[in-house]
PDB file of N, CA and C in Angstrom:
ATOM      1  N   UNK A   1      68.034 134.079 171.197  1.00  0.00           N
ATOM      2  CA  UNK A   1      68.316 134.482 172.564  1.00  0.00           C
ATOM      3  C   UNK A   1      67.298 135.551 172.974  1.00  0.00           C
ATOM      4  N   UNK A   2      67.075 135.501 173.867  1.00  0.00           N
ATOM      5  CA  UNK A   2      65.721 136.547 174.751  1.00  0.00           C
ATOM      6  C   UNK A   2      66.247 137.626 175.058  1.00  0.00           C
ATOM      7  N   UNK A   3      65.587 138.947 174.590  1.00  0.00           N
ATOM      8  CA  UNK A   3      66.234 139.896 174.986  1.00  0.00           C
ATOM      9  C   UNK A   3      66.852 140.749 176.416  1.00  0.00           C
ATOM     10  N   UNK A   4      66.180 140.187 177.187  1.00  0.00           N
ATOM     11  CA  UNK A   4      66.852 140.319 178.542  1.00  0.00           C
ATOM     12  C   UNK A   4      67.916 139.617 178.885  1.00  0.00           C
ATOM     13  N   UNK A   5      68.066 138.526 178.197  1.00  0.00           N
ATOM     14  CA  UNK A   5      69.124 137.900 178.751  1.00  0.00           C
ATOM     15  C   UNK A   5      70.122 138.567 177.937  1.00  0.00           C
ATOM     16  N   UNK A   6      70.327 139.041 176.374  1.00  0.00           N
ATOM     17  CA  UNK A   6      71.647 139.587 175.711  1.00  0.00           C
ATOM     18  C   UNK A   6      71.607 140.933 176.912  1.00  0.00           C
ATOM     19  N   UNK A   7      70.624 141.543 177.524  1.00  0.00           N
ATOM     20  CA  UNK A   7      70.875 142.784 178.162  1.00  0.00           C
ATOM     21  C   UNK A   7      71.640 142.614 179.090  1.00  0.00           C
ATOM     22  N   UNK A   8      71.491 142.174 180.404  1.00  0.00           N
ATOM     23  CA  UNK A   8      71.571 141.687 181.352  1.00  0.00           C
ATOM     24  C   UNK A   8      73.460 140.976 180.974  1.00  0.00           C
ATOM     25  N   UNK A   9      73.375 140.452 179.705  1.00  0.00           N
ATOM     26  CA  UNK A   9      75.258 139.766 179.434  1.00  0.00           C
ATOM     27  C   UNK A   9      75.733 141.697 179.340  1.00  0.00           C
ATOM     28  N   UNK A  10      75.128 141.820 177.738  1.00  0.00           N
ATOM     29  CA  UNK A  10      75.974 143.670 178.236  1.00  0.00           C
ATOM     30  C   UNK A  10      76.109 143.970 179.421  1.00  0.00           C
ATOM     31  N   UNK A  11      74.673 144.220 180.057  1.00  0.00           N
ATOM     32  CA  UNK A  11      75.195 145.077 181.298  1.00  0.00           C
ATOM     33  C   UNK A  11      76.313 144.304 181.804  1.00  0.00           C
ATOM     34  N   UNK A  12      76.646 143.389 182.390  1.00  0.00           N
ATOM     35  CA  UNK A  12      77.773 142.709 183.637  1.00  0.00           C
ATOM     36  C   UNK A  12      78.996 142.630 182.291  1.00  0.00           C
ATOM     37  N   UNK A  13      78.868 142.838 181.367  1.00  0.00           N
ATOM     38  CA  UNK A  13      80.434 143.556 180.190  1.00  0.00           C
ATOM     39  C   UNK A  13      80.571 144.551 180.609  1.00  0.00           C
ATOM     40  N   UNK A  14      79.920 145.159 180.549  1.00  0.00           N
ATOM     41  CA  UNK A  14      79.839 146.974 180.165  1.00  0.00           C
ATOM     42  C   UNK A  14      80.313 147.461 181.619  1.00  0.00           C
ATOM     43  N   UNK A  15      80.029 146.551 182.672  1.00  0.00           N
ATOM     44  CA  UNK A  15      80.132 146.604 184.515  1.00  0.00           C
ATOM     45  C   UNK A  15      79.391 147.674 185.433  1.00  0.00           C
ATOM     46  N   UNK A  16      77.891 147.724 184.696  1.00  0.00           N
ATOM     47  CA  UNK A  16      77.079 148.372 185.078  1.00  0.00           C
ATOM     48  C   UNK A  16      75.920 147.438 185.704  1.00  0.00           C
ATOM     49  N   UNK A  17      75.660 147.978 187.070  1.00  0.00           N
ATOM     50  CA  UNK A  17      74.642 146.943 187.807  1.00  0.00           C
ATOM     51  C   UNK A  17      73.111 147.590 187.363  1.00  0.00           C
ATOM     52  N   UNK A  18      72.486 147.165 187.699  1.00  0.00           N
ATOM     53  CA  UNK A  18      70.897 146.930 187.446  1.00  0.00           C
ATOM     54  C   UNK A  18      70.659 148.234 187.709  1.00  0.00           C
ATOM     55  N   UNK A  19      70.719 149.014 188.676  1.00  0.00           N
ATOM     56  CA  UNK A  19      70.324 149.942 189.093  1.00  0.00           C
ATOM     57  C   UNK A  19      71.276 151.118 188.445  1.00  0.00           C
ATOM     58  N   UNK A  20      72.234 150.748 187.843  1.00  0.00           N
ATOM     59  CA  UNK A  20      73.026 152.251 187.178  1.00  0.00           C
ATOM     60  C   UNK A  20      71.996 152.040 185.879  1.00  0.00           C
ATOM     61  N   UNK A  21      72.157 150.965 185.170  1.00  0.00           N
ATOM     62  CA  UNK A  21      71.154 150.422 184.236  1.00  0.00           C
ATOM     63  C   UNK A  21      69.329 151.565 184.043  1.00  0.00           C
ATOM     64  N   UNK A  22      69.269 151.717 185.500  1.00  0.00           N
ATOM     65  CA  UNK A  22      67.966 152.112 185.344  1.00  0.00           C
ATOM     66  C   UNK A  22      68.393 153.790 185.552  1.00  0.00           C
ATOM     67  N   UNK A  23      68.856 154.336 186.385  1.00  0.00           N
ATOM     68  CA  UNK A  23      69.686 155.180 186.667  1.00  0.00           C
ATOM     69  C   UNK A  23      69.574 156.036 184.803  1.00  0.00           C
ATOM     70  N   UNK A  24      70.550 155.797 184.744  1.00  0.00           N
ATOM     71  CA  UNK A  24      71.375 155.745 183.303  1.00  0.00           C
ATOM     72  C   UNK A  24      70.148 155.837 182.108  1.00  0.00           C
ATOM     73  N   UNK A  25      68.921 155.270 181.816  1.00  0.00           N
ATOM     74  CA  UNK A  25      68.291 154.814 181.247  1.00  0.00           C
ATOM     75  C   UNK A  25      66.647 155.916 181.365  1.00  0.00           C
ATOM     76  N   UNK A  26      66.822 155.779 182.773  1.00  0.00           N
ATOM     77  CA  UNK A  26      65.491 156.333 183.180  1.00  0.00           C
ATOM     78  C   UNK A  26      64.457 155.488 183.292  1.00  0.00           C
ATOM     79  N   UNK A  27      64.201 154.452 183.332  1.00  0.00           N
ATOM     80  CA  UNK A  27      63.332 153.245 183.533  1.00  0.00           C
ATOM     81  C   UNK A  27      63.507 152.911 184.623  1.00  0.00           C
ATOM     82  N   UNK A  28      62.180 152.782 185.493  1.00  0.00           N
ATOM     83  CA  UNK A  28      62.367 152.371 186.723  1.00  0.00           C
ATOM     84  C   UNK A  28      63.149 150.815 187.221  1.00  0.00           C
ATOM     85  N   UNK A  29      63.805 150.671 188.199  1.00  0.00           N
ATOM     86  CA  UNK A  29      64.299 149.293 188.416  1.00  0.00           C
ATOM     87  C   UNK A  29      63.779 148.088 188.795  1.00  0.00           C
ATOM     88  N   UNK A  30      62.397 148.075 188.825  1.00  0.00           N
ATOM     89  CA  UNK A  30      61.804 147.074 188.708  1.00  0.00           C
ATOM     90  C   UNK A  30      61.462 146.563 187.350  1.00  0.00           C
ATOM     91  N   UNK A  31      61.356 147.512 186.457  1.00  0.00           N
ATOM     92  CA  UNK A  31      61.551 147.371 185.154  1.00  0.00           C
ATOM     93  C   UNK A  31      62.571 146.518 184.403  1.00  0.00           C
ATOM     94  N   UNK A  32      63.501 146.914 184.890  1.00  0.00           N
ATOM     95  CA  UNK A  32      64.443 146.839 184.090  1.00  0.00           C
ATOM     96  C   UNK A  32      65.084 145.432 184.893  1.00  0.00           C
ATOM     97  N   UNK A  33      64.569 144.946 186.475  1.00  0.00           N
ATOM     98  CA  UNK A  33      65.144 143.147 186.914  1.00  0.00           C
ATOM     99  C   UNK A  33      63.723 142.497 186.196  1.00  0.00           C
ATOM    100  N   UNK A  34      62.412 142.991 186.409  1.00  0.00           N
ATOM    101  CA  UNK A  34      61.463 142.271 185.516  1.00  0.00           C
ATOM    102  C   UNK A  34      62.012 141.459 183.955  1.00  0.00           C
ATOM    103  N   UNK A  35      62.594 142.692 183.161  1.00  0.00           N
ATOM    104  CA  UNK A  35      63.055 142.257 181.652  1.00  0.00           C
ATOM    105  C   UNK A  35      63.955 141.321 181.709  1.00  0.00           C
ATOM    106  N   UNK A  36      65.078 141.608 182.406  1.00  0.00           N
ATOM    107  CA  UNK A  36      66.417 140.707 182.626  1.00  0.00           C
ATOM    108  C   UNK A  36      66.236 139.149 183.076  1.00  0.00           C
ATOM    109  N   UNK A  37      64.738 139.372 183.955  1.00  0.00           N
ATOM    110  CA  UNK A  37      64.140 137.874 184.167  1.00  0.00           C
ATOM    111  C   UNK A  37      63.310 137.395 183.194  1.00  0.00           C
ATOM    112  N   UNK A  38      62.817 138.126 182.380  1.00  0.00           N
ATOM    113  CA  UNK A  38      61.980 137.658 181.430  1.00  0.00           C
ATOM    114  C   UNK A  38      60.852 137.726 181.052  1.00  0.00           C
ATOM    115  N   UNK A  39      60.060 138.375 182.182  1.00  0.00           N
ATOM    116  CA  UNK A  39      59.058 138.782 182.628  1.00  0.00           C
ATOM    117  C   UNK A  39      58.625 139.598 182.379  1.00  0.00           C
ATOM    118  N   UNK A  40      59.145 140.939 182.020  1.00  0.00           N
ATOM    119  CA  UNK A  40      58.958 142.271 181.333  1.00  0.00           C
ATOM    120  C   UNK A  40      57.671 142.080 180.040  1.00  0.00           C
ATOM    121  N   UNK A  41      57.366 143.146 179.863  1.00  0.00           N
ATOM    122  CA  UNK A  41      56.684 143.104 178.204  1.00  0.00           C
ATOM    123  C   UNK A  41      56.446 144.652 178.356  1.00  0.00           C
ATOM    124  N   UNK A  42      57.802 145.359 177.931  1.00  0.00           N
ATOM    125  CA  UNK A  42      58.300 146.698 177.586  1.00  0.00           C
ATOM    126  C   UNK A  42      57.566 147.543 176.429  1.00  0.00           C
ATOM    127  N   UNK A  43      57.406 148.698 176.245  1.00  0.00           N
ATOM    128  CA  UNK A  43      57.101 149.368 175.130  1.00  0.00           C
ATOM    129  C   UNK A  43      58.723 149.092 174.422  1.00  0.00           C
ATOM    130  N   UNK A  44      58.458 149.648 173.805  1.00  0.00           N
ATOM    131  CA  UNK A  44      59.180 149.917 172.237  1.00  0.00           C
ATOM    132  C   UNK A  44      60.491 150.924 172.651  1.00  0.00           C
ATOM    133  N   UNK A  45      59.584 152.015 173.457  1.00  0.00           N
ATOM    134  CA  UNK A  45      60.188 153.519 173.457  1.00  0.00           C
ATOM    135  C   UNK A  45      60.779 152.593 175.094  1.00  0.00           C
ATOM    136  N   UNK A  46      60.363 152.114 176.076  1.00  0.00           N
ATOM    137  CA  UNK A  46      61.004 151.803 177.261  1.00  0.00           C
ATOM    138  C   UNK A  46      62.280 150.832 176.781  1.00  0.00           C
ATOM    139  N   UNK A  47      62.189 150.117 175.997  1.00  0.00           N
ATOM    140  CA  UNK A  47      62.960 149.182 175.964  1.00  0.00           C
ATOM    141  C   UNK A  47      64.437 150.013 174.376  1.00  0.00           C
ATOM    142  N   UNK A  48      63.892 150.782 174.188  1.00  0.00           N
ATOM    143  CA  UNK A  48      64.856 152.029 173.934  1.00  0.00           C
ATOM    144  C   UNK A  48      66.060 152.908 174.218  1.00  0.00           C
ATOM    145  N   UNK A  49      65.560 152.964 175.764  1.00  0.00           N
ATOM    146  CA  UNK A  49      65.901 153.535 176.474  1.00  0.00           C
ATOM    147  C   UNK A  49      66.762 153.176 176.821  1.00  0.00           C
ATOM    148  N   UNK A  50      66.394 151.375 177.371  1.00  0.00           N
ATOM    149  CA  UNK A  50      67.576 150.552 177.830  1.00  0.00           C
ATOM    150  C   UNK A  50      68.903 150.414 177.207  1.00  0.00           C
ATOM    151  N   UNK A  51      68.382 150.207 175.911  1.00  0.00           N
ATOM    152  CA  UNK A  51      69.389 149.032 174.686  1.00  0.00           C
ATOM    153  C   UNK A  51      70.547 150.811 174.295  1.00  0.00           C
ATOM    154  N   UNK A  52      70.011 151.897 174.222  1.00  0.00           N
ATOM    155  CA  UNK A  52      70.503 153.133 173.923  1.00  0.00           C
ATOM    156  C   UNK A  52      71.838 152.931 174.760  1.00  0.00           C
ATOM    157  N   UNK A  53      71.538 152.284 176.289  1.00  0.00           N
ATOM    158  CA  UNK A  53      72.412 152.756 177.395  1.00  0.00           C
ATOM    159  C   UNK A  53      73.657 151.595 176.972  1.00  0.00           C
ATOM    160  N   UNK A  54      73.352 150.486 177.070  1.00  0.00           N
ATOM    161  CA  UNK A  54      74.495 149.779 176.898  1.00  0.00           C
ATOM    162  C   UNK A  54      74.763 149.142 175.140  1.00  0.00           C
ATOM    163  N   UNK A  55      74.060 149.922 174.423  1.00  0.00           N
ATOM    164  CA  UNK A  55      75.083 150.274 172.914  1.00  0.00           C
ATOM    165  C   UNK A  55      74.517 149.129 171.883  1.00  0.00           C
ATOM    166  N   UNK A  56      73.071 148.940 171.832  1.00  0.00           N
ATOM    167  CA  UNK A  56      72.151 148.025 171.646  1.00  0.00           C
ATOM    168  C   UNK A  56      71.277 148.661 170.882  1.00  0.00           C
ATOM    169  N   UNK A  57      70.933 148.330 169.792  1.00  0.00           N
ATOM    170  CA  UNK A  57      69.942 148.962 168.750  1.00  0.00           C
ATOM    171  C   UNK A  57      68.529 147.793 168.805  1.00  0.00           C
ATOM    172  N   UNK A  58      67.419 147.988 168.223  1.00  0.00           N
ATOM    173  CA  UNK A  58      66.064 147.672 167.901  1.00  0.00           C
ATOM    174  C   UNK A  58      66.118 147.528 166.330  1.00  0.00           C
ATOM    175  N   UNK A  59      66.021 146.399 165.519  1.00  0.00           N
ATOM    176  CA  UNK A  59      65.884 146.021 164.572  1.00  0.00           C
ATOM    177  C   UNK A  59      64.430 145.571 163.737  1.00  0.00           C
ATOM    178  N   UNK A  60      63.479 146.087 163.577  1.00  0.00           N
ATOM    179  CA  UNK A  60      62.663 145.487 163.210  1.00  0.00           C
ATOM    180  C   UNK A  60      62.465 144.891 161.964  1.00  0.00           C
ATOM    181  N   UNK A  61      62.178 143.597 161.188  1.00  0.00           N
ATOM    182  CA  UNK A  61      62.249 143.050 160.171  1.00  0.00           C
ATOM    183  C   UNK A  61      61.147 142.413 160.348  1.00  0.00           C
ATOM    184  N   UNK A  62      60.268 142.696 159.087  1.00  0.00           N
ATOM    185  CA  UNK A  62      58.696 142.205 158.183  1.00  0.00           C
ATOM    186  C   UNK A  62      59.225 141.000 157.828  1.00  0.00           C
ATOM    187  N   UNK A  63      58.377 140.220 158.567  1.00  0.00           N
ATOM    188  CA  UNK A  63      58.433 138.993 157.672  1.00  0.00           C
ATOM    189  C   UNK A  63      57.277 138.655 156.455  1.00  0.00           C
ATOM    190  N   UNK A  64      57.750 138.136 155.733  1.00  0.00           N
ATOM    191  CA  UNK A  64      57.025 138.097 154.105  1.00  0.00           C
ATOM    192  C   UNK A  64      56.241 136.696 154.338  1.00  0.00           C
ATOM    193  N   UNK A  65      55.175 136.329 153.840  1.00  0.00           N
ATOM    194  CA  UNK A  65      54.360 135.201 153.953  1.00  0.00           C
ATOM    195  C   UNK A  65      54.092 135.058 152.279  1.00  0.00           C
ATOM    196  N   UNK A  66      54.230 134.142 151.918  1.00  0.00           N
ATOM    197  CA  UNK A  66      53.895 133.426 150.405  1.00  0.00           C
ATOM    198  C   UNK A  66      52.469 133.037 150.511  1.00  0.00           C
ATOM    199  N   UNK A  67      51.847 133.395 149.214  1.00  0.00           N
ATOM    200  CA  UNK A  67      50.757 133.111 149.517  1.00  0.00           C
ATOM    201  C   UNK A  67      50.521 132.447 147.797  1.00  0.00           C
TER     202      UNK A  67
END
């Protein structure tokens, strides 16, 4: 699943619109309907910001290549 779209399901759970979203977050709101459409390509630390607000962590996992 694309990460704007699990955002975008939180937010309308959580019953926070786009703009409390950015509000809340500190990311501007074009930002933050860009991502939700898909369109985004966020830093690390912006997209932080977001996932912080509606209770969403950043997982990063190495993938291993056999050689």
């Amino acid at each position: 699943m694309e990460i704007g779209k699990v955002i975008k399901e939180r937010r309308a759970l959580l019953g926070i619109s786009q703009q409390d979203l950015s509000d809340y977050s500190g990311v501007g709101i074009s930002t933050v309907k860009d991502l939700e459409r898909g369109k985004g390509n966020p830093s690390i630390e912006t997209l932080k910001k977001i996932l912080d607000v509606v209770g969403l962590e950043i997982l990063i996992q190495v993938k291993q290549t056999i050689k």
